[in-house]
Protein backbone atom coordinates (compact mmCIF):
# COMPACT_ATOMS: atom_id res chain seq x y z
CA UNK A 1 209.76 5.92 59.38
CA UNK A 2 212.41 4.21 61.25
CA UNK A 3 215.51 5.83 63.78
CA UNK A 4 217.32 6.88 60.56
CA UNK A 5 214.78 8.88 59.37
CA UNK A 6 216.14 12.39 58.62
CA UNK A 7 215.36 15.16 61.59
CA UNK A 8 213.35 17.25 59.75
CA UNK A 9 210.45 19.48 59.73
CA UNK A 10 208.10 16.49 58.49
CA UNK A 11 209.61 14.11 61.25
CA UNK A 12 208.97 16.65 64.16
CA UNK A 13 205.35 17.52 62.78
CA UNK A 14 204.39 14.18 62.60
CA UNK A 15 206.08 13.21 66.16
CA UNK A 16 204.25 16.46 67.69
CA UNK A 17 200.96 15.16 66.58
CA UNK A 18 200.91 11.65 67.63
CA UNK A 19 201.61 13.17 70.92
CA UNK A 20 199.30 15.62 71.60
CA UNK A 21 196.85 13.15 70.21
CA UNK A 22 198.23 9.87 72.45
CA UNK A 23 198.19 12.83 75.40
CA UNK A 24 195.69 15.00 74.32
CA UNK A 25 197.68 17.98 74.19
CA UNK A 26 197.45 20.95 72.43
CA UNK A 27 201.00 22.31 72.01
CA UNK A 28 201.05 25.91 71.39
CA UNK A 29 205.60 25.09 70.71
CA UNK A 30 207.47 21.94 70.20
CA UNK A 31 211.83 22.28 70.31
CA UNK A 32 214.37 19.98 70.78
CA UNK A 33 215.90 19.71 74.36
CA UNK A 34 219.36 19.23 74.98
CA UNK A 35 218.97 17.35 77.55
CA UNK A 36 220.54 13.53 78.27
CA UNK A 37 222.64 11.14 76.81
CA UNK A 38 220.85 7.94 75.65
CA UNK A 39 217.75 9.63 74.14
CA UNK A 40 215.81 11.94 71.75
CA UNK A 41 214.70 14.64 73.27
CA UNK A 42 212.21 17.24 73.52
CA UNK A 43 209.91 20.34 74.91
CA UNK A 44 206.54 20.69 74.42
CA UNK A 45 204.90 23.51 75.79
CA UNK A 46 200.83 23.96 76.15
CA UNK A 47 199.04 26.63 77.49
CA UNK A 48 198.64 25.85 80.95
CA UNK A 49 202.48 23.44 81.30
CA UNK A 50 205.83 22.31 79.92
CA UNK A 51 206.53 19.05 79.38
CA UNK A 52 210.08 16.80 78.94
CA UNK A 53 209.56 14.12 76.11
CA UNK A 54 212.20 11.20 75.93
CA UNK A 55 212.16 8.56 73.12
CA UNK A 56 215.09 5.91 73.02
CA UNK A 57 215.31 4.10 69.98
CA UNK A 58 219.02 2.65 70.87
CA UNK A 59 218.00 -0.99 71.28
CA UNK A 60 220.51 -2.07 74.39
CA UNK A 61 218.90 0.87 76.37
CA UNK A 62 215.16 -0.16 75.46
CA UNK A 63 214.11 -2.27 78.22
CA UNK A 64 216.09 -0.23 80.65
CA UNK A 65 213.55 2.49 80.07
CA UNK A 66 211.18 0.92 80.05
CA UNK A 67 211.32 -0.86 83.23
CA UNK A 68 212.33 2.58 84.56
CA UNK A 69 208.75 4.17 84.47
CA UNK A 70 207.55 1.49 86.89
CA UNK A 71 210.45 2.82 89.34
CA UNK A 72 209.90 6.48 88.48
CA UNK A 73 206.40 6.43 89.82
CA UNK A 74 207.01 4.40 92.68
CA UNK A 75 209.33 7.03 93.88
CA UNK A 76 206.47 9.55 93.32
CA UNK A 77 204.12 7.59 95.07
CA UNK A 78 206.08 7.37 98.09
CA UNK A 79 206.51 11.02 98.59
CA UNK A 80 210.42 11.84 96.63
CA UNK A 81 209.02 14.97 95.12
CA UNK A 82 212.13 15.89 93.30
CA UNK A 83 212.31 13.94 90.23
CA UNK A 84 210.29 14.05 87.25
CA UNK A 85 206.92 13.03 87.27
CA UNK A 86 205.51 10.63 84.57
CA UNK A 87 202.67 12.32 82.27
CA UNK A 88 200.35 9.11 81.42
CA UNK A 89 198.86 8.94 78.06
CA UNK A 90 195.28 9.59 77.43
CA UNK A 91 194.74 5.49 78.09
CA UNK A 92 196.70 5.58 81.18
CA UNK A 93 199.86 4.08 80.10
CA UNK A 94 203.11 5.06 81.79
CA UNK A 95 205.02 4.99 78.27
CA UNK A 96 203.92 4.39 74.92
CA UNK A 97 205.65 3.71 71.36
CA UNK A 98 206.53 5.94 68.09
CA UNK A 99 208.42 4.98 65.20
CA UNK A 100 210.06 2.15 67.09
CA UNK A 101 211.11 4.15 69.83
CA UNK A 102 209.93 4.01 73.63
CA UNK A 103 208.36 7.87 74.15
CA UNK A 104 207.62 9.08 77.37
CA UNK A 105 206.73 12.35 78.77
CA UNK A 106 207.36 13.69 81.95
CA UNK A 107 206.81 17.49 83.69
CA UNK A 108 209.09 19.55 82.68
CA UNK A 109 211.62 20.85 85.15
CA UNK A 110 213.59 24.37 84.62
CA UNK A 111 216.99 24.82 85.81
CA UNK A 112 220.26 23.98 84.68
CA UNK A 113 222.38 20.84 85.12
CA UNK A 114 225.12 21.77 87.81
CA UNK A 115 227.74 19.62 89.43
CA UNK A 116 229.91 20.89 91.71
CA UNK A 117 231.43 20.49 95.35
CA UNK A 118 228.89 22.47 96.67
CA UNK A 119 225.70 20.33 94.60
CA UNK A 120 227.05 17.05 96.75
CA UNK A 121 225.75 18.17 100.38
CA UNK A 122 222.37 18.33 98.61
CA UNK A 123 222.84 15.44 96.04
CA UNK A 124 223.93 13.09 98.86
CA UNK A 125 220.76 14.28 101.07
CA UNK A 126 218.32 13.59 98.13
CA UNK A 127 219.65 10.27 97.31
CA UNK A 128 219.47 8.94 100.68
CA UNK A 129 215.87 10.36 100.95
CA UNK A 130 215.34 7.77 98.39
CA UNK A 131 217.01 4.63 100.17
CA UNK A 132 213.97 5.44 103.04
CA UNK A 133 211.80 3.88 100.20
CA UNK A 134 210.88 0.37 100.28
CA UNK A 135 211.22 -1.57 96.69
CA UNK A 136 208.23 -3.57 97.71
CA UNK A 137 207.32 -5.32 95.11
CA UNK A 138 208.69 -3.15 92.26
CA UNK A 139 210.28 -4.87 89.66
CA UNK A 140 213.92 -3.62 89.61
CA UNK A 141 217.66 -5.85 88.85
CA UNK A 142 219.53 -6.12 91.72
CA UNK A 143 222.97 -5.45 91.25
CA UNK A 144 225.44 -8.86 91.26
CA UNK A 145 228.90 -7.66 90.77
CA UNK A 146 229.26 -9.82 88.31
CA UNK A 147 232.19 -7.43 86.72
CA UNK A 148 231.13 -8.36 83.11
CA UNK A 149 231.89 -4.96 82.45
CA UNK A 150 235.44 -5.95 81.33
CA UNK A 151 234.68 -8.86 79.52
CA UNK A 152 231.87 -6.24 77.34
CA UNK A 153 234.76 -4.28 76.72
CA UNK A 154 237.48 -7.14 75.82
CA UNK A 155 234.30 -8.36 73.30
CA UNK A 156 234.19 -4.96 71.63
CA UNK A 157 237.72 -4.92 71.35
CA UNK A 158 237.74 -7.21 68.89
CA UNK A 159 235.28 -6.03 66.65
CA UNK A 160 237.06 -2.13 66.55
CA UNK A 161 238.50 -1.61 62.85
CA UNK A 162 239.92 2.22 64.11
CA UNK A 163 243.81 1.40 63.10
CA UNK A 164 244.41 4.15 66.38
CA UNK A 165 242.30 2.94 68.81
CA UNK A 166 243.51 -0.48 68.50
CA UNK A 167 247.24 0.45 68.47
CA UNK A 168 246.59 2.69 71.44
CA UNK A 169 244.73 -0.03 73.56
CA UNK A 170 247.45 -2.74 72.56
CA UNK A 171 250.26 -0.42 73.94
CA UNK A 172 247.75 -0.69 77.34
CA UNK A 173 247.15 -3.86 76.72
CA UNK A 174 249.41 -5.20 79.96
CA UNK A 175 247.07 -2.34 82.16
CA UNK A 176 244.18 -3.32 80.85
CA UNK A 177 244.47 -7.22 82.21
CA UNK A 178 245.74 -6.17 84.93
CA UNK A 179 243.13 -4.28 85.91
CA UNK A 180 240.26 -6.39 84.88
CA UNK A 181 242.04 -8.85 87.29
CA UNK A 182 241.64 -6.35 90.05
CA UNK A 183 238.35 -5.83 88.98
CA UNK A 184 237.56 -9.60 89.19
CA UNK A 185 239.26 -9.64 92.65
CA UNK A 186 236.67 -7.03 93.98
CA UNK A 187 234.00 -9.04 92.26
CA UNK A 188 234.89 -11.84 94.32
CA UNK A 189 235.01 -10.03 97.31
CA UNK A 190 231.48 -8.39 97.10
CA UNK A 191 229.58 -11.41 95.56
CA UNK A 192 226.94 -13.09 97.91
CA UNK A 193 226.36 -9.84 100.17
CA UNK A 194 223.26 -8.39 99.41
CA UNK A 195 222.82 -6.76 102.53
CA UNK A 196 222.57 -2.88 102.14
CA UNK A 197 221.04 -2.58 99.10
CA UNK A 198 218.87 0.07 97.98
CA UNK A 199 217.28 1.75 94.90
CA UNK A 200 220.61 3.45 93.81
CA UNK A 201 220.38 6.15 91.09
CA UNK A 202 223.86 5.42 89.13
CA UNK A 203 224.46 8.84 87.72
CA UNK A 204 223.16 11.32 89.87
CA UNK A 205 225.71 13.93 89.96
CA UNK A 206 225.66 14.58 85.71
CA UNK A 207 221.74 14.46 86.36
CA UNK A 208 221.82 17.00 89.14
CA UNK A 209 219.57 19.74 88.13
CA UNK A 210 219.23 23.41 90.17
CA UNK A 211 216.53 25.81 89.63
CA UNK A 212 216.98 28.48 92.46
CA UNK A 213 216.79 27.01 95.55
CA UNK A 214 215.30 23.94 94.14
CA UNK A 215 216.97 20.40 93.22
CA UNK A 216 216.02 17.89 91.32
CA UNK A 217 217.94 14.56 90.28
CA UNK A 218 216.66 13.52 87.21
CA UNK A 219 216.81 10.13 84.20
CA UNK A 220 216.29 7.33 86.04
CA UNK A 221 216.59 4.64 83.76
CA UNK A 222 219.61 3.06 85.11
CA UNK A 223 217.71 2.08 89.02
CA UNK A 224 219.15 -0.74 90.40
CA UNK A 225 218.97 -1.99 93.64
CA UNK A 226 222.57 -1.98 94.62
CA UNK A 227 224.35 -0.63 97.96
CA UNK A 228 224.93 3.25 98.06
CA UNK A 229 228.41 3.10 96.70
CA UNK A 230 227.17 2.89 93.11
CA UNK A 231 225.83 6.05 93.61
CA UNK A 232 229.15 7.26 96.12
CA UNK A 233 232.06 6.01 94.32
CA UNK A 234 232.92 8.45 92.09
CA UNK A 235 232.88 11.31 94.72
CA UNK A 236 234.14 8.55 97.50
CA UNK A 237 237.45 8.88 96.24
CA UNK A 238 237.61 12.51 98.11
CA UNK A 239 237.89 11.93 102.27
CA UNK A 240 235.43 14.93 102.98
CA UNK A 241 233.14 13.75 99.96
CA UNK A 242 232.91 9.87 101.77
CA UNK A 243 232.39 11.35 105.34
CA UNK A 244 229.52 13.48 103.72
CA UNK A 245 227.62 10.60 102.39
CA UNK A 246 228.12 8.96 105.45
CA UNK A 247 226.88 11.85 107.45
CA UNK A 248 223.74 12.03 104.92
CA UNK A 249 223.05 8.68 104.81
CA UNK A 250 222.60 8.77 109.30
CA UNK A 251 220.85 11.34 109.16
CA UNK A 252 218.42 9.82 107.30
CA UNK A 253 218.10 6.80 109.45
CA UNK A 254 219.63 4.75 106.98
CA UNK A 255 221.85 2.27 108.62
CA UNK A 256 225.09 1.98 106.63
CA UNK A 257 228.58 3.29 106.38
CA UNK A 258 230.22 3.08 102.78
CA UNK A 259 232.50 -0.12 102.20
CA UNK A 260 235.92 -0.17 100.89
CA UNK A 261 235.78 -3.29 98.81
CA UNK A 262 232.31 -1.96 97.00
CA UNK A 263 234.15 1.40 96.28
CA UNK A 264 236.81 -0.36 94.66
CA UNK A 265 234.55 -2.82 93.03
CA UNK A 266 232.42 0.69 91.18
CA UNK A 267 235.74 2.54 90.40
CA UNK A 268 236.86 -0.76 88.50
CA UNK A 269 233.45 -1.64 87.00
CA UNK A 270 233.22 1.75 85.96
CA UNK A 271 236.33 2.13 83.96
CA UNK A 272 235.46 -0.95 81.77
CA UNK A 273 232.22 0.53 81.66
CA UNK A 274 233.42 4.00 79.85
CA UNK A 275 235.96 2.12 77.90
CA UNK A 276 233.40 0.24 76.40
CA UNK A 277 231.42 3.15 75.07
CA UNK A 278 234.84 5.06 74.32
CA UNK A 279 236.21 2.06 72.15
CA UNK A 280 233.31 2.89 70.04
CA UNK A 281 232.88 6.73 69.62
CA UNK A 282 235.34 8.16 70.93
CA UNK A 283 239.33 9.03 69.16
CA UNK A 284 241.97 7.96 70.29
CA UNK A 285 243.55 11.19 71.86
CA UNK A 286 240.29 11.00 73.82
CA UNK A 287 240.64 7.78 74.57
CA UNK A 288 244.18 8.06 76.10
CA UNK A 289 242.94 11.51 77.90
CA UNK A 290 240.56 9.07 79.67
CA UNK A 291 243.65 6.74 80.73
CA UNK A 292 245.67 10.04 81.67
CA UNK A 293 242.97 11.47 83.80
CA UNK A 294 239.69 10.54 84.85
CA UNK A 295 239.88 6.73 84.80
CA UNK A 296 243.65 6.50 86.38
CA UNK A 297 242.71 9.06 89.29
CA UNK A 298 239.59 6.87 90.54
CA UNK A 299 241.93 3.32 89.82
CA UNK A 300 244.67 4.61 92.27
CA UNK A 301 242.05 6.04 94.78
CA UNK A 302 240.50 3.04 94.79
CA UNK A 303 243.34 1.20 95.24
CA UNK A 304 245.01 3.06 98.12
CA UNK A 305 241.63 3.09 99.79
CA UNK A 306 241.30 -0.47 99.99
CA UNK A 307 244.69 -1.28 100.93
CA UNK A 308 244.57 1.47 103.74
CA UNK A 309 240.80 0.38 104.43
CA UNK A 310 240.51 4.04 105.91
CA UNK A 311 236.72 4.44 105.16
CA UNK A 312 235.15 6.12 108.66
């Protein structure tokens, strides 16, 4: 079998078995589970639990997985009790491998995946919980604002046959440089300071899941050790959302107040980042909604917030 192996009853009777055999499970139901972005994924529910199962066959996203587990249970070891914990297989491996794909299981965590003003007080709280834990000697990139973000996306520019797409992006073409200027300015500026750095989530608020009066932030697979404003900018751009992460971040003894020039440097790195992906799978009309809105709110924030250097 291989990823483009049709999603049928065969494929999920023979993934079901291999795991409850590599686990030794004995699944009493096995559905899909909408649930993520990058990966396959599943239920599996026993007697006695429910578990999550994740396999990623998309090559680029492989190694970042995999090097997540490591991460995952480092976290759990040091007492961050709201993420999800890492099942080991019957041979006590963190992750193992089926049909070319990196599986791993984790406990399964009810609730549903809510962002909203009112998620950040305890988002914020929870993510500087984890910046009280030591890396030690975990092996996690560190984050080098290298900006290559926009050079990814001027790369897959030229390899886009979508007559729209392209036609759309040259009509930007003039914004786009411009920005990946800025975005090499901010590069500049942030490169060689590694002080304040942290394991930083990089997605937390889409991964924000609330089951009563319990949270949990879940998919860790893109750790890096990085300041906090990879995981503030994209709230950061709101006064009262900034002052709240800086308000969570003393509280929790952590000594650090969120930087203009590493807000900027996110909001910029960011937008190449979605444009990248977008270039590939998204339409055009989608495409420009992304210019319109999302990406051109967060540019100008970012912008204004430098230049006024407000950040208290």
């Amino acid at each position: 079998m291989s990823n483009k192996t049709p999603r049928n009853s065969e494929y999920t009777s023979c993934l079901k078995d291999f795991i409850c055999k590599e686990y030794n499970f004995n699944s009493i139901n096995f559905t899909p589970a909408k649930r993520g972005f990058y990966g396959e994924t599943w239920r599996l529910d026993t007697c006695d639990n429910s578990y999550f199962i994740k396999l990623v066959y998309f090559e680029e996203h492989k190694e970042i997985y995999k090097r997540s587990f490591k991460i995952v249970e480092h976290l759990c070891n040091h007492g961050i009790d709201f993420i999800s914990r890492i099942i080991k297989t019957a041979g006590g491996r963190l992750y193992t491998h089926f049909d070319g794909a990196i599986l791993g299981v984790f406990n399964w965590i009810d609730g549903e995946n809510i962002e909203t003003d009112e998620t950040k007080t305890p988002e914020f709280q929870m993510l500087a919980r984890v910046y009280t834990v030591s890396p030690c000697n975990i092996l996690i990139p560190r984050e080098d604002f290298s900006g290559k973000s926009a050079d990814d996306f001027f790369r897959q520019w030229k390899k886009i046959n979508n007559t729209q797409v392209n036609l759309l992006l040259e009509k930007n073409r003039t914004m786009l440089e411009y920005r990946a200027e800025r975005l090499k300015y901010f590069s500049e500026l942030c490169k060689g300071d590694t002080t304040g750095f942290y394991i930083t989530h990089g997605d937390a608020g889409r991964n924000f899941i609330v089951d009563g009066d319990k949270n949990f932030i879940v998919d860790w697979d893109g750790s890096l050790l990085a300041p906090p404003e990879r995981d503030a900018w994209e709230a950061g751009f709101q006064d009262w959302a900034r002052c709240l992460f800086n308000k969570s971040l003393r509280q929790n003894g952590i000594d650090y107040t969120l930087r203009a020039e590493r807000l900027a440097y996110y909001s910029y790195y960011v937008f190449f980042h979605c444009l990248y992906w977008d270039i590939q799978y998204s339409q055009a009309d989608e495409i420009e909604d992304f210019f319109n809105g999302y990406g051109e709110e967060r540019i100008e924030y970012a912008d204004k917030l430098f230049n006024s250097n407000v950040i208290k």
